[in-house]
Every structure is written in structure tokens, then in C-alpha cells.
C-alpha atoms as a PDB file:
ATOM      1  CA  UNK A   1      68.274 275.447 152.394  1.00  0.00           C
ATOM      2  CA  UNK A   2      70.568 278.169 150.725  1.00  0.00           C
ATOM      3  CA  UNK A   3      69.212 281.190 149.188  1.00  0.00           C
ATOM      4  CA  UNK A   4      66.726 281.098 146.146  1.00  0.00           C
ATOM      5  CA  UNK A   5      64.919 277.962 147.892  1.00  0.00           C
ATOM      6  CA  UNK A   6      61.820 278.531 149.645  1.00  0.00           C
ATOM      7  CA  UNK A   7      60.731 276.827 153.249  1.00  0.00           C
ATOM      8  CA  UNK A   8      58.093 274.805 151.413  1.00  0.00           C
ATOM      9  CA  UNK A   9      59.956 273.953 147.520  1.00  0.00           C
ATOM     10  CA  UNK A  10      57.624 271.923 145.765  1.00  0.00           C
ATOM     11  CA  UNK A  11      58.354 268.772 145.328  1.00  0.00           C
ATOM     12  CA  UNK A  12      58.462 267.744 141.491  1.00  0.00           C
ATOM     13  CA  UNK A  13      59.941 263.742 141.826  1.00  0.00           C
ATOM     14  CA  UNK A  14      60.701 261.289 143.654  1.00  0.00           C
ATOM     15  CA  UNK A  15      63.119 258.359 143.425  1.00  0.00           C
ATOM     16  CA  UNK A  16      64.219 255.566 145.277  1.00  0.00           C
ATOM     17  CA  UNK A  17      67.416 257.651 146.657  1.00  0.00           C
ATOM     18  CA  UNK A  18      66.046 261.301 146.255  1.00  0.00           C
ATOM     19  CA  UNK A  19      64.024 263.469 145.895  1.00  0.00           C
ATOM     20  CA  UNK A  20      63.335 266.614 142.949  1.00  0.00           C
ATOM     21  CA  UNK A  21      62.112 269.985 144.296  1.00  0.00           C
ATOM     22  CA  UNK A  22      61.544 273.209 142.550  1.00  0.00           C
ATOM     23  CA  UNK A  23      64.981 275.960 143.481  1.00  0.00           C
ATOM     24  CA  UNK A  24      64.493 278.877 141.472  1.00  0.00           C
ATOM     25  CA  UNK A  25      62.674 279.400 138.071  1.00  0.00           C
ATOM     26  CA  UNK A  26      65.460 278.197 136.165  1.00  0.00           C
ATOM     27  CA  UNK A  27      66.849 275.231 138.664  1.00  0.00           C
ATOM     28  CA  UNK A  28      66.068 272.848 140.865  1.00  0.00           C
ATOM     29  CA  UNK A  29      67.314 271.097 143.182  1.00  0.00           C
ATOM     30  CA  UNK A  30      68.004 267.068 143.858  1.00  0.00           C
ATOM     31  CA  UNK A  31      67.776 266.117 147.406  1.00  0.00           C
ATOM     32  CA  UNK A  32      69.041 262.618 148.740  1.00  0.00           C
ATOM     33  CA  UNK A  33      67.618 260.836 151.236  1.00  0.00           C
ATOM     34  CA  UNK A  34      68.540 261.636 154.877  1.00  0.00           C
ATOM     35  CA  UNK A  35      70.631 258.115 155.144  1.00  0.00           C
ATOM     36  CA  UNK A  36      73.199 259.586 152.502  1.00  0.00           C
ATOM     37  CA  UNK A  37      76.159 261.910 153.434  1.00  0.00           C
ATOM     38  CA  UNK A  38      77.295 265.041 151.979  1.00  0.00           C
ATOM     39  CA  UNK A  39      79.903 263.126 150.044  1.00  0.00           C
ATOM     40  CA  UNK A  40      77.526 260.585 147.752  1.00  0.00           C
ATOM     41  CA  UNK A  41      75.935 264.575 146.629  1.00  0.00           C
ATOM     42  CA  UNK A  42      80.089 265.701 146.034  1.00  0.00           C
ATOM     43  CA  UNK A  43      80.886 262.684 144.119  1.00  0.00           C
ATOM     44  CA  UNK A  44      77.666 263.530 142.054  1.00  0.00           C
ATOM     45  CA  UNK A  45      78.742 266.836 141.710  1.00  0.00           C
ATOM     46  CA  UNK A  46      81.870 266.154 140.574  1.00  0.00           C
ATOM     47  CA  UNK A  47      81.504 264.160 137.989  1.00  0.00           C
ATOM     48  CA  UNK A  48      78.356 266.160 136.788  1.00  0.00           C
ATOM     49  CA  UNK A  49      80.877 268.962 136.542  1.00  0.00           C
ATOM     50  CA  UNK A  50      83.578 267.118 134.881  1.00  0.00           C
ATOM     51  CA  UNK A  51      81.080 266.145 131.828  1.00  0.00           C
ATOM     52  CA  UNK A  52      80.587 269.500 131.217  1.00  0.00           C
ATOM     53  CA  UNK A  53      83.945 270.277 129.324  1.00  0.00           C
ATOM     54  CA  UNK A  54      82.897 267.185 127.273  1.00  0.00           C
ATOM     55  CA  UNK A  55      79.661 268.773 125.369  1.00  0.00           C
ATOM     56  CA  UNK A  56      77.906 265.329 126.701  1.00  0.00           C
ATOM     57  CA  UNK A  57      74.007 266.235 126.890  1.00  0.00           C
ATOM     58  CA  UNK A  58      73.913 266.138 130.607  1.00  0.00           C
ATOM     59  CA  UNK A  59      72.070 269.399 132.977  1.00  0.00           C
ATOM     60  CA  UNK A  60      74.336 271.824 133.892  1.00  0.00           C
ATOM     61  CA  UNK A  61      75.250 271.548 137.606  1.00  0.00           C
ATOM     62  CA  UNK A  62      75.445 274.461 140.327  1.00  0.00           C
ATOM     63  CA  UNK A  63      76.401 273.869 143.572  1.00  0.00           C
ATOM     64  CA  UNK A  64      76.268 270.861 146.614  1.00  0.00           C
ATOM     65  CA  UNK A  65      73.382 272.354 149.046  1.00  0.00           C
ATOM     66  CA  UNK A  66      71.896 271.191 152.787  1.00  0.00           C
ATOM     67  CA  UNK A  67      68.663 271.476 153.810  1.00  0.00           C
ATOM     68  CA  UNK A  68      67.351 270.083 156.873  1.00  0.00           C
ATOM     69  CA  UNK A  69      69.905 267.201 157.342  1.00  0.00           C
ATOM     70  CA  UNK A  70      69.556 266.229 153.609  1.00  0.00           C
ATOM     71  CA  UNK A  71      72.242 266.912 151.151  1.00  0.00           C
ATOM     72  CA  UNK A  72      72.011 267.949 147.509  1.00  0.00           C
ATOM     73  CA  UNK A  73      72.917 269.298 144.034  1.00  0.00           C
ATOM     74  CA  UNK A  74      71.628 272.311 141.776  1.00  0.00           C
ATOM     75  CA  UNK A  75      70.857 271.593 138.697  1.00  0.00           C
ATOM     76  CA  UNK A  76      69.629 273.906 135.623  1.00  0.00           C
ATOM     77  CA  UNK A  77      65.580 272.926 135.238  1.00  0.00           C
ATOM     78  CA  UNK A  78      65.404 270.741 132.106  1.00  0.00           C
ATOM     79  CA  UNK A  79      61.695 270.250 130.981  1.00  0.00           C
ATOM     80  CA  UNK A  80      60.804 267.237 129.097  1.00  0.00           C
ATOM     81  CA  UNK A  81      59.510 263.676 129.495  1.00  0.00           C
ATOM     82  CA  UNK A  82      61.508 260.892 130.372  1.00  0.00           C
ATOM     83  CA  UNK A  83      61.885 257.978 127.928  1.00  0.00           C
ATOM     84  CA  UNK A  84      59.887 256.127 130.087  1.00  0.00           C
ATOM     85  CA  UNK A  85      56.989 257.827 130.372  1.00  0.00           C
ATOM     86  CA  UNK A  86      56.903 258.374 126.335  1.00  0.00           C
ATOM     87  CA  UNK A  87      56.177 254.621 126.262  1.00  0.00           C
ATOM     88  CA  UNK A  88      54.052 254.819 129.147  1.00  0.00           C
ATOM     89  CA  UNK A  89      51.557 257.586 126.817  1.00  0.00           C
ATOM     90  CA  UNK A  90      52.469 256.189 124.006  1.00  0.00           C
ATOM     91  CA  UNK A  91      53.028 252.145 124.172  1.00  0.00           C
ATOM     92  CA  UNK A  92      53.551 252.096 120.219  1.00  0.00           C
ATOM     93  CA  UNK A  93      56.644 253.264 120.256  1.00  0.00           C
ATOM     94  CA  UNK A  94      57.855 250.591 122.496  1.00  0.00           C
ATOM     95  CA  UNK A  95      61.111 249.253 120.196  1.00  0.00           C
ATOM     96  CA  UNK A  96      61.442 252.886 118.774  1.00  0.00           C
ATOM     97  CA  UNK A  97      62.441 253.646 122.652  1.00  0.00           C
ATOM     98  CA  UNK A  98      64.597 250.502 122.808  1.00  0.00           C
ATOM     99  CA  UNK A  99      66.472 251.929 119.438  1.00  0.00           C
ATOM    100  CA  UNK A 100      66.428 255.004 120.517  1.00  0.00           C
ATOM    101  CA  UNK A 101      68.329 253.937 124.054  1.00  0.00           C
ATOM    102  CA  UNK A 102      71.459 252.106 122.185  1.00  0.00           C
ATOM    103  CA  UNK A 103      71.868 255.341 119.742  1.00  0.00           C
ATOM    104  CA  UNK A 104      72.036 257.400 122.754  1.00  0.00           C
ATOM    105  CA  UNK A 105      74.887 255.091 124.832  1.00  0.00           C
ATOM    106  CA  UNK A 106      76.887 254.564 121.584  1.00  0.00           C
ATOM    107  CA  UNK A 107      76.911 258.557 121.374  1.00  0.00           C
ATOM    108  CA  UNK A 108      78.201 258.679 125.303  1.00  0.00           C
ATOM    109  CA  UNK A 109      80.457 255.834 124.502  1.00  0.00           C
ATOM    110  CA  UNK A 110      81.497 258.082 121.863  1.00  0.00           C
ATOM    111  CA  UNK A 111      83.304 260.616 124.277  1.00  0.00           C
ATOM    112  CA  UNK A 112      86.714 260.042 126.297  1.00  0.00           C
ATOM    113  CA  UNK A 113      85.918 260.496 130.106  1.00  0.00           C
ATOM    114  CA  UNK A 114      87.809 263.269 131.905  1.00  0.00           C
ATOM    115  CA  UNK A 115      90.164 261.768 134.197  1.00  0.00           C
ATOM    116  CA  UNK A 116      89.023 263.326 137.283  1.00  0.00           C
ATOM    117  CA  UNK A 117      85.865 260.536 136.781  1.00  0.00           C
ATOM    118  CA  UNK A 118      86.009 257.168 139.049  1.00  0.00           C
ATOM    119  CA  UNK A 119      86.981 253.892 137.826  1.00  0.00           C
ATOM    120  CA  UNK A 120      84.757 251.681 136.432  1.00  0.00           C
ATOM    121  CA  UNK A 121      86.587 248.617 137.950  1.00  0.00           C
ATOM    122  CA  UNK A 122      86.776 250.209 141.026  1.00  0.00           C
ATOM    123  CA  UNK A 123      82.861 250.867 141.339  1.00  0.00           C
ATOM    124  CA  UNK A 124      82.478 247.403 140.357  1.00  0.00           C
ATOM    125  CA  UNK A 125      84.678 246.033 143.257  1.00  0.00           C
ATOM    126  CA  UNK A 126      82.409 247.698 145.413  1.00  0.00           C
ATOM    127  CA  UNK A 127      79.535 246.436 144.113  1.00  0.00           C
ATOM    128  CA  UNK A 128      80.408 243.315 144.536  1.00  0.00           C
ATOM    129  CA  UNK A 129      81.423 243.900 147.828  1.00  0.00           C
ATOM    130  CA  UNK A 130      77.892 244.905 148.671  1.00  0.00           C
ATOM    131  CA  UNK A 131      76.136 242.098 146.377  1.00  0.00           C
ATOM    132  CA  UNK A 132      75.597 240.193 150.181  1.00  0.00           C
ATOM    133  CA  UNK A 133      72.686 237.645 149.045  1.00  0.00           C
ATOM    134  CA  UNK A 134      74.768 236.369 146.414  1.00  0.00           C
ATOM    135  CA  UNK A 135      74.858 232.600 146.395  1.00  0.00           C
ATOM    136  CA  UNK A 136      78.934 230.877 146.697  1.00  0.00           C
ATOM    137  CA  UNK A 137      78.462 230.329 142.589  1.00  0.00           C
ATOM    138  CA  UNK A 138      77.404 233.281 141.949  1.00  0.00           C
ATOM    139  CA  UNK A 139      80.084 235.183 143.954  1.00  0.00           C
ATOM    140  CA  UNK A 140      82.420 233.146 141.667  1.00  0.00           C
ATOM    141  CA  UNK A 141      81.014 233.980 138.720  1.00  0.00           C
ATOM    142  CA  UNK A 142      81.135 237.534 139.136  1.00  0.00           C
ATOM    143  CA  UNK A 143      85.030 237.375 140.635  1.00  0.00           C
ATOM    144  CA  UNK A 144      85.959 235.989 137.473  1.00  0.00           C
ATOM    145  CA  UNK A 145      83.723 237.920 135.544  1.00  0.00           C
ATOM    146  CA  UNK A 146      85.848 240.714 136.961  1.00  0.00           C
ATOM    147  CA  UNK A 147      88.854 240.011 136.026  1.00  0.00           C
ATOM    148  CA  UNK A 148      87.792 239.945 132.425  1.00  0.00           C
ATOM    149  CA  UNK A 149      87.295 244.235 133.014  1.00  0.00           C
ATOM    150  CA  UNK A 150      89.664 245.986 130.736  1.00  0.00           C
ATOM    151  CA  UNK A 151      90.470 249.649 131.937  1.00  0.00           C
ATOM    152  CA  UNK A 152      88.687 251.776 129.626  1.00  0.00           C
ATOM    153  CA  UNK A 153      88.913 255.461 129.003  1.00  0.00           C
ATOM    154  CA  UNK A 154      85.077 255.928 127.537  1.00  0.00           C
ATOM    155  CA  UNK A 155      82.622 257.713 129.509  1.00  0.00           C
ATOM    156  CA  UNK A 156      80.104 255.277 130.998  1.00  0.00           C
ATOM    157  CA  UNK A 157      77.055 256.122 132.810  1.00  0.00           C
ATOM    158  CA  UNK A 158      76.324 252.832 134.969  1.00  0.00           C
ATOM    159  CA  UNK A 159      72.985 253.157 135.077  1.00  0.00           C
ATOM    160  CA  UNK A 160      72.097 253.873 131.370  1.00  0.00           C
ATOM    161  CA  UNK A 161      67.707 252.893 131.197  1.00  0.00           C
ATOM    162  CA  UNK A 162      64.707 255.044 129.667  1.00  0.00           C
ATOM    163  CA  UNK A 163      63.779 256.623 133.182  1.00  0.00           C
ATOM    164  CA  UNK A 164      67.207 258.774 132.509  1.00  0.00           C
ATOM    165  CA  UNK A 165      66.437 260.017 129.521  1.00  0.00           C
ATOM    166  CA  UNK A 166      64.767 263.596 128.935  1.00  0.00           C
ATOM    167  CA  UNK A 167      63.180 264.216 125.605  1.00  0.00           C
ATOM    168  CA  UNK A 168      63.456 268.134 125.459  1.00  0.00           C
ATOM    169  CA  UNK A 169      63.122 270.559 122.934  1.00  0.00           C
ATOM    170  CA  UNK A 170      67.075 270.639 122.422  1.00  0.00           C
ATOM    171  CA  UNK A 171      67.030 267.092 122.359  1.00  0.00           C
ATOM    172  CA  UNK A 172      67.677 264.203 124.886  1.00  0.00           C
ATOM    173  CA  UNK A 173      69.489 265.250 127.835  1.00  0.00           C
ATOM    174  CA  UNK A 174      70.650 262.266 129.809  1.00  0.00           C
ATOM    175  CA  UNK A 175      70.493 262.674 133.953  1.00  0.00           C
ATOM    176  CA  UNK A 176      71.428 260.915 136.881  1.00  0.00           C
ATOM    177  CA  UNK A 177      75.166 260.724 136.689  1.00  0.00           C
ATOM    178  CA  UNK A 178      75.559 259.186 140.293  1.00  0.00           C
ATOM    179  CA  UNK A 179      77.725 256.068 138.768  1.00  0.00           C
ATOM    180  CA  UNK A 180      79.468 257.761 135.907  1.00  0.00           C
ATOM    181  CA  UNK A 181      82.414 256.452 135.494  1.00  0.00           C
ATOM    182  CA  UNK A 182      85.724 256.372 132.971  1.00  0.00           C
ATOM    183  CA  UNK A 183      85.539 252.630 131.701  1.00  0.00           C
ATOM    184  CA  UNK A 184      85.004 250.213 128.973  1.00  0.00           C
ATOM    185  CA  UNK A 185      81.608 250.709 127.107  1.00  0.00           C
ATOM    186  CA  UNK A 186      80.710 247.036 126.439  1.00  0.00           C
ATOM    187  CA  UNK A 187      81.163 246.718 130.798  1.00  0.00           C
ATOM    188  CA  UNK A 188      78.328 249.945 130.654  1.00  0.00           C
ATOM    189  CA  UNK A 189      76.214 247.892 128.210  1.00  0.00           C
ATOM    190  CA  UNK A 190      76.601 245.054 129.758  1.00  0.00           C
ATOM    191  CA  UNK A 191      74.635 246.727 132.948  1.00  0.00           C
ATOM    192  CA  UNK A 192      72.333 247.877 130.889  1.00  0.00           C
ATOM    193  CA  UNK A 193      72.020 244.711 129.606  1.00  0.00           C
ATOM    194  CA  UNK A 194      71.281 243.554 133.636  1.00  0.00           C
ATOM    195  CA  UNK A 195      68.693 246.129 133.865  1.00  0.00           C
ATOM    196  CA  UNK A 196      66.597 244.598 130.588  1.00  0.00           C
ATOM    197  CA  UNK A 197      67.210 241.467 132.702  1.00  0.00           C
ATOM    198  CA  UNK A 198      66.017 241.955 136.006  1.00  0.00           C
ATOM    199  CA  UNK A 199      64.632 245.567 136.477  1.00  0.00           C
ATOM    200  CA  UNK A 200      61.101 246.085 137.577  1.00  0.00           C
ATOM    201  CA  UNK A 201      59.007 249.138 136.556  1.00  0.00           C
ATOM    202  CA  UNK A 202      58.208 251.705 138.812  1.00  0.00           C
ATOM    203  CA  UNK A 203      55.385 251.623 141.509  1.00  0.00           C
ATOM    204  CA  UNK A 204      52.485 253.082 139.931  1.00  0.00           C
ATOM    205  CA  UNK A 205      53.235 252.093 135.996  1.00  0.00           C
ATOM    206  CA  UNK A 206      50.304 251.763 134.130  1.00  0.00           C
ATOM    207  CA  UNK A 207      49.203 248.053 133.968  1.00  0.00           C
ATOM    208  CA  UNK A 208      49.853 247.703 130.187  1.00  0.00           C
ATOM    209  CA  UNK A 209      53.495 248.137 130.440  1.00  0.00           C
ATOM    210  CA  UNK A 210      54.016 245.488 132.814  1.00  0.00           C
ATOM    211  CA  UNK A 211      52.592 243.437 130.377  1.00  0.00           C
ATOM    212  CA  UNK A 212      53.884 244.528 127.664  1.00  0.00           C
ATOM    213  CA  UNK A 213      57.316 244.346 129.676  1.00  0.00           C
ATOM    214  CA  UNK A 214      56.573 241.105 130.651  1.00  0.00           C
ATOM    215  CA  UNK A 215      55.771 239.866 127.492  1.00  0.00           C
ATOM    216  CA  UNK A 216      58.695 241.680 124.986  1.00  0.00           C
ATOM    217  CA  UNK A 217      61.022 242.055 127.476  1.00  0.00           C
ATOM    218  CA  UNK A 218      63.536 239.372 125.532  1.00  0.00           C
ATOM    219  CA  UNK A 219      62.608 241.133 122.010  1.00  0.00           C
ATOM    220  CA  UNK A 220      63.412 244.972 123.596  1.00  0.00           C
ATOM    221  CA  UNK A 221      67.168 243.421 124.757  1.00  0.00           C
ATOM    222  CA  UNK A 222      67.792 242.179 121.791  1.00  0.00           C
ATOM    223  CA  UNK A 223      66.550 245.032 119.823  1.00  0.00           C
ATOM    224  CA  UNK A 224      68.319 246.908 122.362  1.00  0.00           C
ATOM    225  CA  UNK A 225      71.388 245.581 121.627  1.00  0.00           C
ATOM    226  CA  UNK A 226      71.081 244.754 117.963  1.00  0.00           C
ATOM    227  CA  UNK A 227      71.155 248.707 117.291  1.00  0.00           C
ATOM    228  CA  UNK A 228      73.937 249.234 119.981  1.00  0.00           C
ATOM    229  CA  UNK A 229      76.451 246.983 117.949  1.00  0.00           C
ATOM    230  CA  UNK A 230      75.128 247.960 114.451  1.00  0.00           C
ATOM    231  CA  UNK A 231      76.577 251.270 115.534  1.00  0.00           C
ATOM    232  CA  UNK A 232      79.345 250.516 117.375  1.00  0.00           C
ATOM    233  CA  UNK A 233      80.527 247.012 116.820  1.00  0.00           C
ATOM    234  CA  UNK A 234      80.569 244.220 119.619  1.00  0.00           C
ATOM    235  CA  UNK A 235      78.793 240.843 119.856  1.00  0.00           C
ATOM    236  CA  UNK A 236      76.573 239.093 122.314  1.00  0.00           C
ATOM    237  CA  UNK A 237      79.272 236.974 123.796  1.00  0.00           C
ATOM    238  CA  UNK A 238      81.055 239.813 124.856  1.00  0.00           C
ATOM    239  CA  UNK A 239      78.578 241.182 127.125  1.00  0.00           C
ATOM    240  CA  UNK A 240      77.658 237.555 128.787  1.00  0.00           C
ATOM    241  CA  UNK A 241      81.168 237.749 130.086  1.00  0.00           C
ATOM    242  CA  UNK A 242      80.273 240.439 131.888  1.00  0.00           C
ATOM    243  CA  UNK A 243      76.615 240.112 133.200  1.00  0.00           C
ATOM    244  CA  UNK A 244      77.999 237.873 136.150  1.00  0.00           C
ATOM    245  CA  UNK A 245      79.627 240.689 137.868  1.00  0.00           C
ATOM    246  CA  UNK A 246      77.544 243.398 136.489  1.00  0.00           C
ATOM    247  CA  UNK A 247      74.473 241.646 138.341  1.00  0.00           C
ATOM    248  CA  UNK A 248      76.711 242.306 141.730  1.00  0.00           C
ATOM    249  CA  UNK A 249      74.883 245.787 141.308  1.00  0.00           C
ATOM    250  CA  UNK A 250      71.700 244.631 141.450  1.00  0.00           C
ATOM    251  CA  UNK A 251      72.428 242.472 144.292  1.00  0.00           C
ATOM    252  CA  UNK A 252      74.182 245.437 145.921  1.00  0.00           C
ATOM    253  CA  UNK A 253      71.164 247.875 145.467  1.00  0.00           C
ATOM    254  CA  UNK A 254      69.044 245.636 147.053  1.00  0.00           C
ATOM    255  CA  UNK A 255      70.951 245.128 150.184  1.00  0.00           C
ATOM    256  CA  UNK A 256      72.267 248.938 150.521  1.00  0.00           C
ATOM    257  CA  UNK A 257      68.377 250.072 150.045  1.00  0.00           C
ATOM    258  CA  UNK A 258      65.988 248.005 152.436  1.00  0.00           C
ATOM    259  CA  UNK A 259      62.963 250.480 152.029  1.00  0.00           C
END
């Protein structure tokens, strides 16, 4: 790796596209998995970079990096617990987290997205094109769910859940801005929205939370969502237009990542 990283960074996270290892005392760095090219850790980078001018509570971003065949980005160390793992120590505070998720996307829904950022429509096309274990019906479904996408100019994170939220001492900082996009926030919820629907916890989760997932899952979306529109308008109907197409990136993830 470049300069600053040791031969043997440790390793602080790991994800289902990357891993987190220590790069300096101040930053670390995000490594994806050797399947990815350089250009999935530029697109990243990019748009990490673009946020910046915004004031958006995201991690500053450094530089794209190799090491050992694996590409990566830079980022300034922010130390804090996810959203996720708040619940996970302290289960009480279940809905607070829900609450707590839709103040945070109406703030990011709050801010125009630079222009340099992809198009929400356009990631969504591709989606679809990947969502291959979709059923004839529900390839319809999404199409025309799709064509219902107005072309927004909001910043939308695409992939906007508790595990990408950091609780720090200057507040939450949100991460993993791999699917940002410029685009139309009720399209962002509405993935969200597929996530409460469909998402699984990680491997390793305490027991308790998949129950308690399994058992308030319904009451967290609607809480969820409840706050979301209390903020910044919107209705449930709106967002069932687009869950058809917005569960194309479910479909895609699980085709485009075997292991």
C-alpha cells in the first residue's frame, strides 16, 4: 500500500464488499474486495469528495489507494458506534433508532446534490438490469415502477439503514456513500423502505434482535416513516409506487454478490 500504511494494517471491519483497516492515527483506509476494480473505489471517491462542499456529515475523504490487487479510499478515522450496534447494547431504544433514522434522511434530503453526483434513475436502470431472479411480473412491476422516477436534484444516499450511521462526539456522521446519488428523496426512502422490508441482520447479531426484528419489524417501518413525513411531507402511497423497482436492488445485490 502507499505510504503511512503498514505491511500488516489492522483490520478494524469487515463488510460484505470491503474491508476497514487502520492507515495512520488519524485515517484509515476502506479496502474492496479483490473482485472490484479501481473504478467502483473512484466513483466512491468522487462522490465522497463532491459532498464535501455541501457541509453533509459525511468523513472527509483522502485519496484512491492499491494494495495487493485490492483497491481503496482514505478516509479521516471517525470513532463512534454505528446505529446498529446502539440497539444491539441497548435494545430499548429500538423506535428511538427508527426516529432517529428518518430525522437524519430528511436532513440529507435537505441538501441539493452537486452535479458532478450520478443519477438516481440511471443507478436504478442498472439495478434492474442486474435484478436476474426476478420473476416476468415482477420485472413488470418494477419497469413501470420506473417510469414513475422524477429527476430529482436532492442528495440521496441509496443505501440509507442504521449500520451507516456513526454516533460520534460531533454528532452522527453518515458513511458509505458508494450509491449516492442526485435524485428524488421519496425514490431514496422508498429503498429504505425495501431494506425495513427484506434486509437481514448481520451474521453474528445478537439473538434478541432477530427477534425483536422479527417481531416489530412492521411497527419500526411505520415508525420509520411516520417521522420521515411528519418532517418532510409525503404519504405512504407514494413510496409503494416505488418499492417495485426499488426491490430490483435487492435482487441485483444478490446476484452481483454470490459469497
Amino acid at each position: 500500500m502507499n505510504a503511512g500504511v503498514s505491511d500488516h494494517p489492522e483490520k478494524i471491519a469487515k463488510g460484505g464488499t470491503s474491508d476497514l483497516f487502520v492507515f495512520d492515527q488519524n485515517r484509515v483506509v476502506k479496502l474492496l474486495h479483490p473482485r472490484f476494480p479501481r473504478s467502483n473505489a473512484q466513483l466512491e471517491f468522487e462522490i465522497t469528495s463532491a459532498l464535501a462542499a455541501t457541509g453533509i456529515p459525511a468523513p472527509a475523504v483522502f485519496e484512491v489507494v492499491e494494495r495487493d490487487g485490492r483497491f481503496g479510499i482514505v478516509f479521516e478515522r471517525v470513532d463512534g458506534v454505528s446505529l446498529l450496534q446502539l440497539v444491539e447494547r441497548k435494545p430499548w431504544k429500538l423506535f428511538y433508532a427508527a426516529r432517529l433514522l428518518a430525522e437524519l434522511h430528511a436532513q440529507v434530503h435537505q441538501y441539493t446534490a452537486p452535479k458532478t453526483l450520478p443519477s438516481q434513475r440511471q443507478q436504478l436502470e442498472r439495478w434492474l438490469a442486474n435484478a436476474l431472479d426476478f420473476t416476468v411480473d415482477q420485472r413488470r412491476a418494477a419497469e413501470a415502477s420506473l417510469l414513475l422516477v422524477p429527476q430529482g436534484t436532492a442528495i440521496c444516499h441509496g443505501d440509507f439503514h442504521p449500520g451507516n450511521i456513526l454516533l460520534t462526539r460531533r454528532g452522527p456522521v453518515i458513511i458509505d456513500w458508494s450509491t449516492g446519488t442526485q435524485g428524488d428523496p421519496l425514490v431514496d426512502v422508498a429503498r429504505t423502505a425495501a431494506l425495513f422490508e427484506e434486509a437481514n441482520l448481520p451474521p453474528g447479531s445478537p439473538w434478541y434482535m432477530r427477534l425483536l426484528l422479527a417481531l416489530a419489524r412492521r411497527l419500526l417501518y411505520r415508525a420509520y416513516l411516520d417521522r420521515y413525513f411528519r418532517l418532510r411531507g409525503g404519504t405512504r402511497e407514494e413510496i409503494l409506487r416505488f418499492l417495485p423497482v426499488q426491490r430490483a436492488a435487492t435482487s441485483a445485490w444478490r446476484c452481483t454478490h454470490p459469497d
